[in-house]
Protein backbone atom coordinates (compact mmCIF):
# COMPACT_ATOMS: atom_id res chain seq x y z
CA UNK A 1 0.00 0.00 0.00
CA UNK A 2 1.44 3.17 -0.96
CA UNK A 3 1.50 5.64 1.78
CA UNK A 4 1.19 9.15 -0.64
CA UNK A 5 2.45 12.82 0.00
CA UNK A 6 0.31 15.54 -1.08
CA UNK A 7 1.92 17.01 -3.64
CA UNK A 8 3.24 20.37 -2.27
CA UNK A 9 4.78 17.92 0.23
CA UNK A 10 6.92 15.94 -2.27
CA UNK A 11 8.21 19.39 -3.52
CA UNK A 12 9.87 20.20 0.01
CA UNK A 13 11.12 16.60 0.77
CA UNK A 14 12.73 17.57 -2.82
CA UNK A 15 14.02 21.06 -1.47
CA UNK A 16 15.31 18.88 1.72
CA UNK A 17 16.63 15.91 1.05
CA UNK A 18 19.07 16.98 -2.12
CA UNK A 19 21.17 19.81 -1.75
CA UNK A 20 22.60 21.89 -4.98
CA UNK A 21 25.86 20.02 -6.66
CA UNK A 22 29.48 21.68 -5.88
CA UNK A 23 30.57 21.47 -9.62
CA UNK A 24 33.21 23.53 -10.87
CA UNK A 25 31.90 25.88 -13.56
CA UNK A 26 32.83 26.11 -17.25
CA UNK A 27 33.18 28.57 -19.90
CA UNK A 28 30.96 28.23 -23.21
CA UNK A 29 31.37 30.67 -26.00
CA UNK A 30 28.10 33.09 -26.54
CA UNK A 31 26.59 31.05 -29.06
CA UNK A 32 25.91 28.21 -27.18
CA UNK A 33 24.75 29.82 -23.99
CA UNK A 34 21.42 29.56 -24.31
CA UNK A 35 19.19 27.82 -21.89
CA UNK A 36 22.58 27.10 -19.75
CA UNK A 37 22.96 28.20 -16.23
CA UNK A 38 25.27 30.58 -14.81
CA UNK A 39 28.01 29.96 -12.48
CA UNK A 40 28.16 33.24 -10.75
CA UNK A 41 27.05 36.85 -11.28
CA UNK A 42 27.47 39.10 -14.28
CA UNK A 43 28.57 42.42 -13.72
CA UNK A 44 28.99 45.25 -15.75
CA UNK A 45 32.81 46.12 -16.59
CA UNK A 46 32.18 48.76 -18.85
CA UNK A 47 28.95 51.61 -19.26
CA UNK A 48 26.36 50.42 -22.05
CA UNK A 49 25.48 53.10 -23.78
CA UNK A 50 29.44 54.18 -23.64
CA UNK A 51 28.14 57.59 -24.98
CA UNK A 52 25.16 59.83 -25.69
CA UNK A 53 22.65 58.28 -27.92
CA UNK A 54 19.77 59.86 -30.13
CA UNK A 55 16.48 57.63 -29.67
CA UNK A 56 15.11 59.01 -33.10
CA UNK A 57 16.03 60.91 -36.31
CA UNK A 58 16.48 64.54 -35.67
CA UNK A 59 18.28 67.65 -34.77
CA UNK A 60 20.70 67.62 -31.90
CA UNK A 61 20.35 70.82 -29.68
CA UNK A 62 19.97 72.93 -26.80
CA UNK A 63 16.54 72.90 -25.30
CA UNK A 64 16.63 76.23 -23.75
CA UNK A 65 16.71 77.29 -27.83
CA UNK A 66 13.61 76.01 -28.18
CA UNK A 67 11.39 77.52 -24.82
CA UNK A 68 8.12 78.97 -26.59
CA UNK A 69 8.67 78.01 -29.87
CA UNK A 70 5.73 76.61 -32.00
CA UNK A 71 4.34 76.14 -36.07
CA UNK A 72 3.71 79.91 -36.02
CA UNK A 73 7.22 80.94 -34.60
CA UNK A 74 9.85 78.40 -34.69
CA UNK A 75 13.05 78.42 -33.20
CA UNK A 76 15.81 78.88 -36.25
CA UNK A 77 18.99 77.69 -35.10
CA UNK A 78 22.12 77.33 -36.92
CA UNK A 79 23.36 74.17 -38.86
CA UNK A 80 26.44 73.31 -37.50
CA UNK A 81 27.25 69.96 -39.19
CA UNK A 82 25.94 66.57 -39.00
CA UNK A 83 26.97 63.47 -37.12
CA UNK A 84 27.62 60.36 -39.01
CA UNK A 85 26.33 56.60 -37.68
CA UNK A 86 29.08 54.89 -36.57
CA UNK A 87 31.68 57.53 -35.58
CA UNK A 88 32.03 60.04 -32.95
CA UNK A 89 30.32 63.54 -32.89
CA UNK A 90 33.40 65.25 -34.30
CA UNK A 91 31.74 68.66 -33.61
CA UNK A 92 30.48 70.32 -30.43
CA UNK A 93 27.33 73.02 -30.32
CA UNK A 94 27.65 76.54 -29.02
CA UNK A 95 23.81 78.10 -28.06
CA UNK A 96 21.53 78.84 -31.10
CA UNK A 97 23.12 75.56 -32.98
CA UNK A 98 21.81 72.14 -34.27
CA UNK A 99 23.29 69.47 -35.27
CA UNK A 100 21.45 66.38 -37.45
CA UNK A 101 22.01 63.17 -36.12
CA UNK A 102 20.45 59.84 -36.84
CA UNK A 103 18.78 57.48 -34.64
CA UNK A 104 21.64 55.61 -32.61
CA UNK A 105 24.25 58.23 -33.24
CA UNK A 106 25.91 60.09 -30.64
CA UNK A 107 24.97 63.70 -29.12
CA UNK A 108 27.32 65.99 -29.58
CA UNK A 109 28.62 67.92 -26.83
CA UNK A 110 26.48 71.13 -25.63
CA UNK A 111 23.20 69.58 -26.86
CA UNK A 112 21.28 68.01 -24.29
CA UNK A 113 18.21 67.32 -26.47
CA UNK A 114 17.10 65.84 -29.44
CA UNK A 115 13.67 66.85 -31.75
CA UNK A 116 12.82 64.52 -34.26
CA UNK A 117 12.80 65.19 -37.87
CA UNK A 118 9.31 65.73 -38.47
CA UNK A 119 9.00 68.86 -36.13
CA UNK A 120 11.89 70.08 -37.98
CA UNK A 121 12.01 72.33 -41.05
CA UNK A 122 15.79 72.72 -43.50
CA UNK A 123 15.67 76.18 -44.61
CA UNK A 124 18.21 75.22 -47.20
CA UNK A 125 20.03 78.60 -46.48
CA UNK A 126 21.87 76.64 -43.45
CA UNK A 127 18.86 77.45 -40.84
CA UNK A 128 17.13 74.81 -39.36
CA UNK A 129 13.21 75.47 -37.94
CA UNK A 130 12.50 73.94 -34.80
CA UNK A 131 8.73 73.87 -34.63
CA UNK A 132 7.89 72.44 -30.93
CA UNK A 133 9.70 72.82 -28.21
CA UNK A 134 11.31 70.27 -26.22
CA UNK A 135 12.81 69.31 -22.48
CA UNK A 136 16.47 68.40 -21.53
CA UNK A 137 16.99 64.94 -22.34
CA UNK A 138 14.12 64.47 -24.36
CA UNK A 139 15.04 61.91 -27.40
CA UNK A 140 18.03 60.93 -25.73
CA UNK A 141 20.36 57.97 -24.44
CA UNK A 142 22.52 58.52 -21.71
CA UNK A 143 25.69 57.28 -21.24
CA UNK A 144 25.07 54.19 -18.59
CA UNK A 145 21.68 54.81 -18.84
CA UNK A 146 21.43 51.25 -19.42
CA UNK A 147 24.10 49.32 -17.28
CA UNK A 148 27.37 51.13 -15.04
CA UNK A 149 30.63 49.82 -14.39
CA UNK A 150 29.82 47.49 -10.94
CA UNK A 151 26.29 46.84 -11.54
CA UNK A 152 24.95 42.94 -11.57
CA UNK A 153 23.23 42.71 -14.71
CA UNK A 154 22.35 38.93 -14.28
CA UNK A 155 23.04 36.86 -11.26
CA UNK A 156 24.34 33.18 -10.37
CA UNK A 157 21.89 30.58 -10.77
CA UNK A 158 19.65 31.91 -13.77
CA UNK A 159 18.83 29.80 -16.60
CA UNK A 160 19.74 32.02 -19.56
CA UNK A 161 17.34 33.15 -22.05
CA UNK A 162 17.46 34.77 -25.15
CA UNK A 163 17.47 38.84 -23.94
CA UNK A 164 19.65 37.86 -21.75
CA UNK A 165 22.49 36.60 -24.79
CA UNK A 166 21.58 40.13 -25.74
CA UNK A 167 22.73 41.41 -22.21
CA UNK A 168 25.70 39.37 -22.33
CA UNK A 169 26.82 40.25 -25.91
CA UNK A 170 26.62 44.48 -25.48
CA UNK A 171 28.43 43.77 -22.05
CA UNK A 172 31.29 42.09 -24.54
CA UNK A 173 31.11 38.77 -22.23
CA UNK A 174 31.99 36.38 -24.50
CA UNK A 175 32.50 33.50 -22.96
CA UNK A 176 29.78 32.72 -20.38
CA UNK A 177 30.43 30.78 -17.24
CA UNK A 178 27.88 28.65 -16.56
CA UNK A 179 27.33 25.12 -14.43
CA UNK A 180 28.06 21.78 -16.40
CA UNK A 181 25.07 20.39 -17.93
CA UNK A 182 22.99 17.60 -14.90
CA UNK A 183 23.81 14.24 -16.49
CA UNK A 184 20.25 12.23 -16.08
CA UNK A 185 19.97 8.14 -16.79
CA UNK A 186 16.76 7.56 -17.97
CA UNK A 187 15.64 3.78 -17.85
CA UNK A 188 11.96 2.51 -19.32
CA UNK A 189 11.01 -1.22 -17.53
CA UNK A 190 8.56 -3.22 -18.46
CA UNK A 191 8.18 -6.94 -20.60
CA UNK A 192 5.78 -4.85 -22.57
CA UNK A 193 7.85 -2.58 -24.23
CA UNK A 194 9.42 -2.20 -27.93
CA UNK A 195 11.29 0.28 -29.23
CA UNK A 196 9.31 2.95 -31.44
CA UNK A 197 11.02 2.31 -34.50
CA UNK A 198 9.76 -2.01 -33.89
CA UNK A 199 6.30 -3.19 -34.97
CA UNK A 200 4.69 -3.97 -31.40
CA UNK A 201 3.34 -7.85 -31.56
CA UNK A 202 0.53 -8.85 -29.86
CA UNK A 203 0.08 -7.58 -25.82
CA UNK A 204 3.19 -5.05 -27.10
CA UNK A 205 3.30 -1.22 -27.00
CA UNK A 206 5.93 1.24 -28.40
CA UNK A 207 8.26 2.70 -25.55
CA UNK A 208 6.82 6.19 -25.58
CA UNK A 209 7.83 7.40 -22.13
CA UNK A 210 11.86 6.91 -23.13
CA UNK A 211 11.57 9.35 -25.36
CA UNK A 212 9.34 11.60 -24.15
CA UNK A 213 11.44 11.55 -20.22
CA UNK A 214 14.39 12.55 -22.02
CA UNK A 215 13.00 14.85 -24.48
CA UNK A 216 11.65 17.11 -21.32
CA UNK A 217 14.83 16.30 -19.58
CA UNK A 218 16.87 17.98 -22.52
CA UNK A 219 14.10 21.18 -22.57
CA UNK A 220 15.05 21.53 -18.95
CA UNK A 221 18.44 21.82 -19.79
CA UNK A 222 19.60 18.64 -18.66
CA UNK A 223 21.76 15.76 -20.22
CA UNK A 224 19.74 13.05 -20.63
CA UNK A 225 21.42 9.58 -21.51
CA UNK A 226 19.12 6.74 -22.34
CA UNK A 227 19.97 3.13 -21.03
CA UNK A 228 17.47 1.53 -23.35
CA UNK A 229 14.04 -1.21 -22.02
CA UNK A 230 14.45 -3.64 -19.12
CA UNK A 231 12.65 -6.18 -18.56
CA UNK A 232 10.97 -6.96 -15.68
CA UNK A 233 13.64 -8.69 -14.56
CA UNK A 234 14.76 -7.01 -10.35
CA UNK A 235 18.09 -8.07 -10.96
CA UNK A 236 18.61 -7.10 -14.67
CA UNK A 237 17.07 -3.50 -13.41
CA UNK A 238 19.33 -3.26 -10.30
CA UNK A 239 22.05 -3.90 -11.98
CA UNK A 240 21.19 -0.69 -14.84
CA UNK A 241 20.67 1.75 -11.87
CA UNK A 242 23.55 0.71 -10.52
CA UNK A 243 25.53 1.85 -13.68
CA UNK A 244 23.22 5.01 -13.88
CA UNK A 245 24.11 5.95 -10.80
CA UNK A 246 27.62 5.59 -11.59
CA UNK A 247 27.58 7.43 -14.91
CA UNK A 248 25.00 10.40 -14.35
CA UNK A 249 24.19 12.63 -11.40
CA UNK A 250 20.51 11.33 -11.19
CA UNK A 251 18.45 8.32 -12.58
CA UNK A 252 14.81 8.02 -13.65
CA UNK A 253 13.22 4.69 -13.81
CA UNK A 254 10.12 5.25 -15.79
CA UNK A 255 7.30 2.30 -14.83
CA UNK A 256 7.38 -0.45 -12.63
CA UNK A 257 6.59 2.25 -9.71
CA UNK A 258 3.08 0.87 -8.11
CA UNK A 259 3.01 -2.17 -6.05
CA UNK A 260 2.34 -5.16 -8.02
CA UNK A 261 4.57 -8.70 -7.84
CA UNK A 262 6.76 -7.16 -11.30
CA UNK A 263 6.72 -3.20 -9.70
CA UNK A 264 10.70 -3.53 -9.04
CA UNK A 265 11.22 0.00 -8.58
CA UNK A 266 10.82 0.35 -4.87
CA UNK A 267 12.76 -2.78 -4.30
CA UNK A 268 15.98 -1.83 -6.36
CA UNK A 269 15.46 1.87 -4.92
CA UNK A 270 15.47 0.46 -1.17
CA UNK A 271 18.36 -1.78 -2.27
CA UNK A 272 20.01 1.17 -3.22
CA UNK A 273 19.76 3.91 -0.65
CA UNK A 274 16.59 4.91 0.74
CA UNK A 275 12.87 5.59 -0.58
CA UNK A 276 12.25 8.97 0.49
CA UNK A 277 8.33 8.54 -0.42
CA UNK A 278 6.42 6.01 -2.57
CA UNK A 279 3.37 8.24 -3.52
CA UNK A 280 1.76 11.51 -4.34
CA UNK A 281 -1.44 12.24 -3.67
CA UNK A 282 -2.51 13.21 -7.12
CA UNK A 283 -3.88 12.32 -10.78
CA UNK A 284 -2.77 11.54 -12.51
CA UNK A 285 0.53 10.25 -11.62
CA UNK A 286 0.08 8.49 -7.78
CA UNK A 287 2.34 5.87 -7.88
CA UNK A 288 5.30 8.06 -7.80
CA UNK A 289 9.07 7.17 -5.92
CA UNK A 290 11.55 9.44 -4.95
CA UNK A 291 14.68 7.50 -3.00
CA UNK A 292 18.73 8.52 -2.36
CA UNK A 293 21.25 6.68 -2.83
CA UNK A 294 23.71 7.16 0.00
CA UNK A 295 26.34 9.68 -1.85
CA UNK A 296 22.98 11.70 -2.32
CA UNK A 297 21.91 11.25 -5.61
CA UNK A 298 18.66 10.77 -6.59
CA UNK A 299 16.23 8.17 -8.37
CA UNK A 300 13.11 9.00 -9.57
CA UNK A 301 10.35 5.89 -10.24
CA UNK A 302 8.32 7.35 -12.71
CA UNK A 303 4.38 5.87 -13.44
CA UNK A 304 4.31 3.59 -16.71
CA UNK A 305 1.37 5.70 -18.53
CA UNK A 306 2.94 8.35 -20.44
CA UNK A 307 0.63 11.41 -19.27
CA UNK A 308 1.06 10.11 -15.38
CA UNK A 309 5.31 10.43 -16.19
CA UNK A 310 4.55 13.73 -18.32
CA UNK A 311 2.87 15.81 -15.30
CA UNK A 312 5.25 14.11 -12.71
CA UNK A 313 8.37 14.95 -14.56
CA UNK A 314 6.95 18.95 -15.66
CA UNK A 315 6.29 19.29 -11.76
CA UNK A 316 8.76 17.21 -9.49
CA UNK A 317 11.53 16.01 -11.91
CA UNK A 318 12.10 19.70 -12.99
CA UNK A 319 11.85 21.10 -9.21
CA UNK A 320 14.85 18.28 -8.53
CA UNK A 321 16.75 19.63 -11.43
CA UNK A 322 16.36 23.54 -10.40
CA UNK A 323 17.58 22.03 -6.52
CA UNK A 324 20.39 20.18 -8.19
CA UNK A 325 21.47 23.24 -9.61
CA UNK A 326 21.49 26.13 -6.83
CA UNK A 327 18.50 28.19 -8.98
CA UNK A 328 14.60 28.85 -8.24
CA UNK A 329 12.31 26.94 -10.68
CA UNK A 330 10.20 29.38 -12.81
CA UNK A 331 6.81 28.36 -13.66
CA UNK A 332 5.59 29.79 -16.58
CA UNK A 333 1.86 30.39 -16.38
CA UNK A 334 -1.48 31.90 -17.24
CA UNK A 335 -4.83 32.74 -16.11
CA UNK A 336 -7.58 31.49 -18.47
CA UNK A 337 -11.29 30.85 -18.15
CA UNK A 338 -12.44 26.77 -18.39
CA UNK A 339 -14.51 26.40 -21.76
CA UNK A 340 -16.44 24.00 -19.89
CA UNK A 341 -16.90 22.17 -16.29
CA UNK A 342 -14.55 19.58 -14.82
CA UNK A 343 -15.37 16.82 -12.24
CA UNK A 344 -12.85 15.92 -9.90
CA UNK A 345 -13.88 13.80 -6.57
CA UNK A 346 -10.89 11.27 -6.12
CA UNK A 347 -9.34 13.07 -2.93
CA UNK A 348 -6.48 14.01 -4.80
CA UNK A 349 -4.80 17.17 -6.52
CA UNK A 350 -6.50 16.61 -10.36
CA UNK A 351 -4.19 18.08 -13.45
CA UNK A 352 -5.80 18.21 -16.46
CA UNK A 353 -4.04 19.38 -20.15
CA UNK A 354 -5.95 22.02 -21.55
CA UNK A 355 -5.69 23.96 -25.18
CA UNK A 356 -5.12 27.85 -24.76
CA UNK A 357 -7.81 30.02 -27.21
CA UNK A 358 -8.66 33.62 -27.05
CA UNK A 359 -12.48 34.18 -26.73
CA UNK A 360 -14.55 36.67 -26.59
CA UNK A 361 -14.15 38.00 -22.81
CA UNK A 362 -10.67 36.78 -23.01
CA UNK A 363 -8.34 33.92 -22.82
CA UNK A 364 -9.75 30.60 -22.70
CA UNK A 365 -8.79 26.80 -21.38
CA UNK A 366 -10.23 23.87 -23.06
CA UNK A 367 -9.91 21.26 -21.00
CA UNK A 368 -8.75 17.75 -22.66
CA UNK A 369 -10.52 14.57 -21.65
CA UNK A 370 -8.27 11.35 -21.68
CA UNK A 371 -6.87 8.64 -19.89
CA UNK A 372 -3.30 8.67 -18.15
CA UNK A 373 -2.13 6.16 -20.88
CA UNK A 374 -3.65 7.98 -23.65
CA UNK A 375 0.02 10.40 -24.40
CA UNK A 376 -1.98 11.13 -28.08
CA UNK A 377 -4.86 13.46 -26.28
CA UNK A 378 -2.22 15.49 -24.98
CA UNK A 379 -0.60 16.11 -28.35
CA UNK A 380 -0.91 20.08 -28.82
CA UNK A 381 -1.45 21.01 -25.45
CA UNK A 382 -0.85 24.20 -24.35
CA UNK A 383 -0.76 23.38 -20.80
CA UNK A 384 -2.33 22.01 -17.55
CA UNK A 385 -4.29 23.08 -14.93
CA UNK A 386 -4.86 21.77 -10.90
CA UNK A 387 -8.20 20.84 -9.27
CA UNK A 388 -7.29 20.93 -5.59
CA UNK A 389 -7.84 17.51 -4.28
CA UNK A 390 -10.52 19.29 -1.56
CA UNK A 391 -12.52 20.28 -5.08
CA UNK A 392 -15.26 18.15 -6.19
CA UNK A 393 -14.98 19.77 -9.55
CA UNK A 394 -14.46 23.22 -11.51
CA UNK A 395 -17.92 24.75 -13.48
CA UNK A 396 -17.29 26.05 -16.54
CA UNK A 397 -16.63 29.91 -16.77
CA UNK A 398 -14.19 29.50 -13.54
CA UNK A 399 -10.86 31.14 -13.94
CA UNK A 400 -7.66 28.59 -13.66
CA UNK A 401 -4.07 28.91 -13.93
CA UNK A 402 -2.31 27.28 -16.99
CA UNK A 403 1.03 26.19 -16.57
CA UNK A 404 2.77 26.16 -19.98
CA UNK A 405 4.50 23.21 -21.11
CA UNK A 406 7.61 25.47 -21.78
CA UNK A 407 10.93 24.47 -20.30
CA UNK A 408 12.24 26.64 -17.45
């Protein structure tokens, strides 16, 4: 009998039990940064802008040479040049001056505004009409408006993203220290399986949860390494977890987790280290094992039905990855309105895929019906919701929070 954890339960025996890896860090070029995690804070070496910057096309000036100025009596200043993209100002204004400058190029000095183009009129005779007035600073970049010398622009333990590459390249860092990638065996049990590429004979079904573990392993930024089907076989099983172990930083066992005579899992787990719960209270997705080995790495017995391991894996498998790594997991998610009601009266947390629309009063969740061995009905899926396991069921209309299947 499985004695089960409610889920928010499992989460801190994950937050206690493991403790983040002391790894040394490495450097990866730029390029390759994405999705990796860093090692220790950026800082800023150098100020981004390094110089005045126009926001827009324009006229480079003094804004006390434009107080009261208008369509009926603009401000005519004097031409004094024009500053080129890519180079330095090369000029400086004295009062009653302009300057044209594009958008990106630098300010001269003595202006400390910038009014664009089209409120500007070229005389022709050297005269430019300024024909609203504008504030100091208006139009304008300042130098370090952006980042100063000292400041943390992105700090130790963040799983970089793409505007953060474009941080990292205008700070010049080049090569990004960041944690090595979590090696994570991935094992799928059960006399059952095939291969995906094999014709399944009769009472056979394609591996699907092999795949699919390791696919969500790599979105999470992991290094998943695939030890292939094992029978159900305790021995043959121990002794893959035992090379797992040896090889990767964590191992995932994906079936054999419930109780039955062939349900190894918990057996080669206890043989192993300890079983640090055998159970969440949830659907679906109950039969779930967590256990430690005695150096303190951890095995993860995953439910055979592919939708059970997908839910398990999005919620617990990527909270023990964040925890391996030193960094806060970030959920991404979104507050929709159900399309129609869900039931829910098993006692236990209820997640439920849904398909993201925008309707009419906003954005809505259709909830998808299925079985947990039924991995097709989630294909497309936006997301999932949670019916508390004190609900007896959602109406339709109620407002829900989406988690997006998107890696964090």
């Amino acid at each position: 009998m499985l004695h089960v954890k409610t889920p928010d339960e499992a989460l801190d025996i994950i937050r206690s039990a493991f403790a983040p890896l002391d790894r040394p860090p490495e450097a990866v070029p730029l390029s390759a940064a994405l999705g990796r995690v860093l090692a220790r804070d950026v800082t800023a070496e150098s100020w981004v802008p390094d110089f005045r910057r126009s926001t827009v096309d324009g006229y480079a000036l003094r804004a006390a040479d434009t107080f009261g100025c208008s369509d009926a009596l603009p401000a005519q200043l004097l031409l004094a040049g024009e500053v080129r993209m890519g180079e330095g100002a090369g000029l400086s204004l004295e009062p009653g001056q302009c300057a044209a400058v594009p958008t990106g190029g630098e300010v001269p000095p003595g202006a400390d505004a910038v009014q664009m183009l089209e409120l500007c009129e070229d005389y022709g005779d050297g005269t430019v009409g300024i024909l609203k007035s504008v504030a100091p600073g208006h139009n304008m970049i300042f130098r370090g408006d952006d980042v100063k010398p000292g400041d943390r622009v992105l700090p130790a333990g963040r799983r970089l993203e793409p505007q953060d590459i474009g941080a990292l390249a205008a700070l010049g860092v080049t090569d990004v220290p960041v944690l090595p990638r979590l090696r994570v065996g991935v094992i799928s049990t059960g006399d059952e399986l095939v291969p995906p590429e094999d014709a399944p004979a009769a009472g056979q079904i394609r591996d699907v949860n092999g795949p699919l573990v390791c696919t969500l392993l790599e979105q999470a930024g992991a290094l998943p390494r695939f030890y292939g089907i094992v029978p159900d076989r305790e021995d043959q099983l121990k002794q893959t977890v035992e090379r797992a172990l040896a090889e990767c930083d964590a191992v995932i066992l994906s079936g054999g987790s419930s109780v039955g005579e062939k349900d190894a899992a918990c057996r080669v787990m206890s043989a192993l280290g300890e079983v640090l719960f055998h159970g969440i209270a949830m659907k679906p997705g109950k039969p779930t094992l967590l256990g430690r080995t005695p150096a303190g790495k951890a095995m993860v017995g995953l439910p055979g039905h592919p939708v059970a391991a997908l839910f398990v894996t999005h919620l617990f498998v990527r909270a023990l990855l964040a925890r391996l790594e030193g960094r806060e997991l970030r959920r991404r998610q979104v507050t929709a309105r159900l399309t129609e009601g869900v039931s829910a009266n098993h006692g236990r947390a209820q997640y439920n895929g849904a398909l993201l629309r925008e309707g009419p009063q906003g954005l809505e969740a259709l909830p998808i019906r299925g079985k947990s061995g039924l991995i097709t009905a989630l294909a497309g899926a936006d997301g999932y919701f949670c019916i508390p396991r004190d609900c007896e069921g959602l109406p339709a209309g109620a407002q829900v929070l989406v988690n997006i299947f998107i890696a964090d």
